[in-house]
Protein backbone atom coordinates (compact mmCIF):
# COMPACT_ATOMS: atom_id res chain seq x y z
CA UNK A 1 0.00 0.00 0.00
CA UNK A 2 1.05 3.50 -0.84
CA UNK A 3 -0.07 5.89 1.38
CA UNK A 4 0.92 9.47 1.29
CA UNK A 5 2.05 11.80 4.57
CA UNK A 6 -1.08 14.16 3.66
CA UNK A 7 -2.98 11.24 3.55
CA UNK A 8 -1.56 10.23 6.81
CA UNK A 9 -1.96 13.05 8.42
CA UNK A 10 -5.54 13.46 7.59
CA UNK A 11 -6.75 10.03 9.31
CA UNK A 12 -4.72 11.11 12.04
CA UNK A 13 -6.16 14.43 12.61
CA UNK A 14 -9.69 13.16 11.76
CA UNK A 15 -8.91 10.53 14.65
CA UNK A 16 -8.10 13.40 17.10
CA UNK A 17 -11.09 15.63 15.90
CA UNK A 18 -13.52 12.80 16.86
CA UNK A 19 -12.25 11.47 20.15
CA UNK A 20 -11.85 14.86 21.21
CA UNK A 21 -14.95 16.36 20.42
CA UNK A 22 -16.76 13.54 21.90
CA UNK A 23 -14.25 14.41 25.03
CA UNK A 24 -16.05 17.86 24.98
CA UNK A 25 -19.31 16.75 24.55
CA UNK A 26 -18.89 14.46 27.61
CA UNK A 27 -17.14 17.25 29.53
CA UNK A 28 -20.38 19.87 28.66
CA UNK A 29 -23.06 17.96 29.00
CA UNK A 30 -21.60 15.85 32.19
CA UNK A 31 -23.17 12.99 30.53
CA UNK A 32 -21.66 9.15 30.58
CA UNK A 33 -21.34 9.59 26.74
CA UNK A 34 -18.87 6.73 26.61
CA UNK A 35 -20.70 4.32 28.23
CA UNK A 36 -22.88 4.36 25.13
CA UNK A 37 -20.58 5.82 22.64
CA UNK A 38 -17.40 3.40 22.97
CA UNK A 39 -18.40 1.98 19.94
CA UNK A 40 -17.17 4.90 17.99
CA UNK A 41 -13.52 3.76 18.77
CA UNK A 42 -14.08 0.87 16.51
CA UNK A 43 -16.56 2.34 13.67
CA UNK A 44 -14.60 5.25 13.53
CA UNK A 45 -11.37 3.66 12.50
CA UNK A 46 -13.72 1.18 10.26
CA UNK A 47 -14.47 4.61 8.48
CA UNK A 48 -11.71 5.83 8.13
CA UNK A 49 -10.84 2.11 6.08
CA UNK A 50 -14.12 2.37 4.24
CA UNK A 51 -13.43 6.14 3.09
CA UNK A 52 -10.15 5.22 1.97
CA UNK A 53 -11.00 2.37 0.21
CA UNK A 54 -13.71 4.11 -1.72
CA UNK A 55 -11.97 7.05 -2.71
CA UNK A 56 -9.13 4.56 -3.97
CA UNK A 57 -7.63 4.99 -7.24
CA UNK A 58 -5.35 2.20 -7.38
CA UNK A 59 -6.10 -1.53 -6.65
CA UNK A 60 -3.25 -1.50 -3.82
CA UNK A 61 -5.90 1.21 -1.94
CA UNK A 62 -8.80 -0.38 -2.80
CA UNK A 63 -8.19 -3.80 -0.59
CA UNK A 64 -8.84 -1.02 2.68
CA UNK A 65 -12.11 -2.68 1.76
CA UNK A 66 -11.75 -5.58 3.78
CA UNK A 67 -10.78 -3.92 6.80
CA UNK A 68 -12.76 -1.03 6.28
CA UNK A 69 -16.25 -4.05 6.20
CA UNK A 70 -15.12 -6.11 8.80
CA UNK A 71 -14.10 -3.12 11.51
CA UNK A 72 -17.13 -1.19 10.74
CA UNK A 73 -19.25 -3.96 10.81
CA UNK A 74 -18.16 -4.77 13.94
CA UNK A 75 -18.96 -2.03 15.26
CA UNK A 76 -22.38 -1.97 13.94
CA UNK A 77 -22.57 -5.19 15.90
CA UNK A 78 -21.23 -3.70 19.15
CA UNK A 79 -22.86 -0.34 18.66
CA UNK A 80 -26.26 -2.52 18.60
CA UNK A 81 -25.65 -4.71 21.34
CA UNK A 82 -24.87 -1.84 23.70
CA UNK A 83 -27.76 0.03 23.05
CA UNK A 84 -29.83 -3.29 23.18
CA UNK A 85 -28.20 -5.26 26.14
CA UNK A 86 -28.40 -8.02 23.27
CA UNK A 87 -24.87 -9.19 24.41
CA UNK A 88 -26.30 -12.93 24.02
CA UNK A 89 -26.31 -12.76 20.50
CA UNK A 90 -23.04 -13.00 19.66
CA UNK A 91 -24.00 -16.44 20.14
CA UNK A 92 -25.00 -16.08 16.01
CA UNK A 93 -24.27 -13.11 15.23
CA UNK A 94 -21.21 -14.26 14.12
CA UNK A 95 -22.08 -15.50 11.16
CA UNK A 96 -22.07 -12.01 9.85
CA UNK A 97 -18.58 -12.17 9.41
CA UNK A 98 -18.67 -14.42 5.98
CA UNK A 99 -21.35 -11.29 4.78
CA UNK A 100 -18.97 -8.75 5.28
CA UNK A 101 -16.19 -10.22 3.69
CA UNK A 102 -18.60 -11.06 0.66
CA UNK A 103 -19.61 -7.43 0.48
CA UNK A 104 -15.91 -6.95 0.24
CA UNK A 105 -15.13 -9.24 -2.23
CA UNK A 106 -18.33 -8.11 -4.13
CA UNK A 107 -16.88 -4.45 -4.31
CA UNK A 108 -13.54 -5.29 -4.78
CA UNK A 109 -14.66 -8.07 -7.71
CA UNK A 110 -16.42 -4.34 -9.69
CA UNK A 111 -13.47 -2.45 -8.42
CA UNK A 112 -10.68 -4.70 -10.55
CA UNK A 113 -13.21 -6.12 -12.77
CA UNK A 114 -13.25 -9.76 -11.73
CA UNK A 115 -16.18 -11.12 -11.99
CA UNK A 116 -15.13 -14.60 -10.03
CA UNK A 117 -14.29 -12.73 -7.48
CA UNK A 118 -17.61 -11.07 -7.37
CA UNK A 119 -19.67 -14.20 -7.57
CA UNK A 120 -17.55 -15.95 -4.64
CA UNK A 121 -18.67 -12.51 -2.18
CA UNK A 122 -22.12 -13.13 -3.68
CA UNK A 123 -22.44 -17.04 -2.02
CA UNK A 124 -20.49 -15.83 1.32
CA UNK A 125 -23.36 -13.04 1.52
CA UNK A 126 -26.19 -15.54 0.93
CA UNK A 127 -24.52 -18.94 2.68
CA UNK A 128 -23.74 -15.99 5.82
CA UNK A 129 -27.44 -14.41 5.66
CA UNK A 130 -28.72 -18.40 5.51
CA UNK A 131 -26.58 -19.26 8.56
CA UNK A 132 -27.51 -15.97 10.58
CA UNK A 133 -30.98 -16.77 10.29
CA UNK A 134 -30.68 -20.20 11.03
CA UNK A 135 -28.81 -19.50 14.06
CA UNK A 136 -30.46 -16.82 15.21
CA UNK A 137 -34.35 -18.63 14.81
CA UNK A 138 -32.85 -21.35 16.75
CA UNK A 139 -31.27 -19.49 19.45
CA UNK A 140 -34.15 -16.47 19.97
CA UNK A 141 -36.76 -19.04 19.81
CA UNK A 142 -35.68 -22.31 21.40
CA UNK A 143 -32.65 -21.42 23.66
CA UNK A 144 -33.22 -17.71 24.87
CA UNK A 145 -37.00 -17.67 25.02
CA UNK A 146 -36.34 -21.15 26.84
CA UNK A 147 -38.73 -23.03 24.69
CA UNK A 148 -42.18 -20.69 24.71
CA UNK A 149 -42.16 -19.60 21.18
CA UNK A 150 -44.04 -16.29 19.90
CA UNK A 151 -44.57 -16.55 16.06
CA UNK A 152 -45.76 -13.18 16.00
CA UNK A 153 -42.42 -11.25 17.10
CA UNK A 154 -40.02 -12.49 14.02
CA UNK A 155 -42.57 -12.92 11.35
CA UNK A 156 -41.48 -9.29 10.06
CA UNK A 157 -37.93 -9.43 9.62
CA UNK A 158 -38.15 -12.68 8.38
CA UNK A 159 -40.08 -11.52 5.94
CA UNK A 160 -37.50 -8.68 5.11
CA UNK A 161 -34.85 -11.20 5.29
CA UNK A 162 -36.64 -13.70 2.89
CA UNK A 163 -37.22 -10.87 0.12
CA UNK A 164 -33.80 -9.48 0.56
CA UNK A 165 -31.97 -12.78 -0.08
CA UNK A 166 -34.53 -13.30 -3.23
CA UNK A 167 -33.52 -9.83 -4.38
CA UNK A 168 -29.59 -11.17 -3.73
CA UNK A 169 -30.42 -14.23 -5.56
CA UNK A 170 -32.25 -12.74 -8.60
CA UNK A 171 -29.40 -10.00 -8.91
CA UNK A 172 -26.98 -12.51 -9.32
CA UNK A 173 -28.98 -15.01 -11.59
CA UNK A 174 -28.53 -11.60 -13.49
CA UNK A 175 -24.88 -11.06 -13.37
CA UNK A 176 -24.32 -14.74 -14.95
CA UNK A 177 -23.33 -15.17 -18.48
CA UNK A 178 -23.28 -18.13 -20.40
CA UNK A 179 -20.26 -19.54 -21.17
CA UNK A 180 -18.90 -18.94 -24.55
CA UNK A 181 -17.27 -22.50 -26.28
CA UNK A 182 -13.97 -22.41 -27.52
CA UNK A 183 -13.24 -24.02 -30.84
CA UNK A 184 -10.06 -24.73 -31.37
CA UNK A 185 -8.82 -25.64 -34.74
């Protein structure tokens, strides 16, 4: 990778512009801000990957996606199970991990123009959504709801899971070509 001083000295300085304006904002309001905010400390760096990443214009840069999806991603994970108390569900959560490294490989498959590449991220999304479903039907209706089972409470974001894995599935029944036979003489 071939990253510049300025460009060096930017994340750094964005870095020290966040944590110490949250500082302030702590400090002025007398609020526990970082009881709920400490997830910033790992989407902000994610950010800072992602940013890079997108704004890449050479293929060197443009692997910051990987880093960039999993760190942020994490912290999506972390930011949510702070505000939620969900800590449980790491338990499945998990298998996020395989989506965000196909959303990766996805971007950086259009970024080089690899289409292989693309269509791997494409089955770690869906095999990762499949498996985070899985998991998590199993664990918030057998093992944490300790057998009493509500059909009511997940019926809508399975639903929104359901048509956004057809949607995945359709978009990349699209992105197939047929194969084109070689004759050789």
């Amino acid at each position: 990778m071939n990253i510049s001083e300025d460009t060096g000295r930017n994340i750094a300085g964005m870095i020290l512009v966040g944590i110490g304006g949250l500082f302030l904002l702590a400090q002025m309001t007398g609020a526990n801000i970082f009881g709920l905010a400490w997830p910033l400390f790992v989407l902000i760096p994610g950010g800072i990957f992602l940013t890079i990443a997108l704004r890449a214009q050479n293929e060197d840069t443009v692997g910051l996606i990987f880093p960039g999806v999993i760190v942020t991603g994490t912290g999506i994970i972390l930011a949510y199970q702070n505000i939620t108390g969900h800590w449980e569900s790491w338990a499945y959560i998990w298998a996020l991990y395989p989506v965000f490294v196909g959303i990766a490989m996805r971007y950086m498959g259009h970024r080089t123009q690899n289409p292989e590449v693309g269509r791997v991220g494409q089955v770690m999304m869906l095999v990762g959504s499949l498996v985070f479903v899985a998991l998590g039907a199993l664990f918030e209706l057998f093992i944490f709801a300790g057998g009493s089972i509500n059909f009511l409470m997940p019926i809508v974001p399975v639903l929104m899971i359901g048509a956004g894995l057809f949607l995945l599935f359709r978009s990349a029944q699209g992105t197939r070509k047929p194969k084109r036979k070689s004759h050789e003489l």
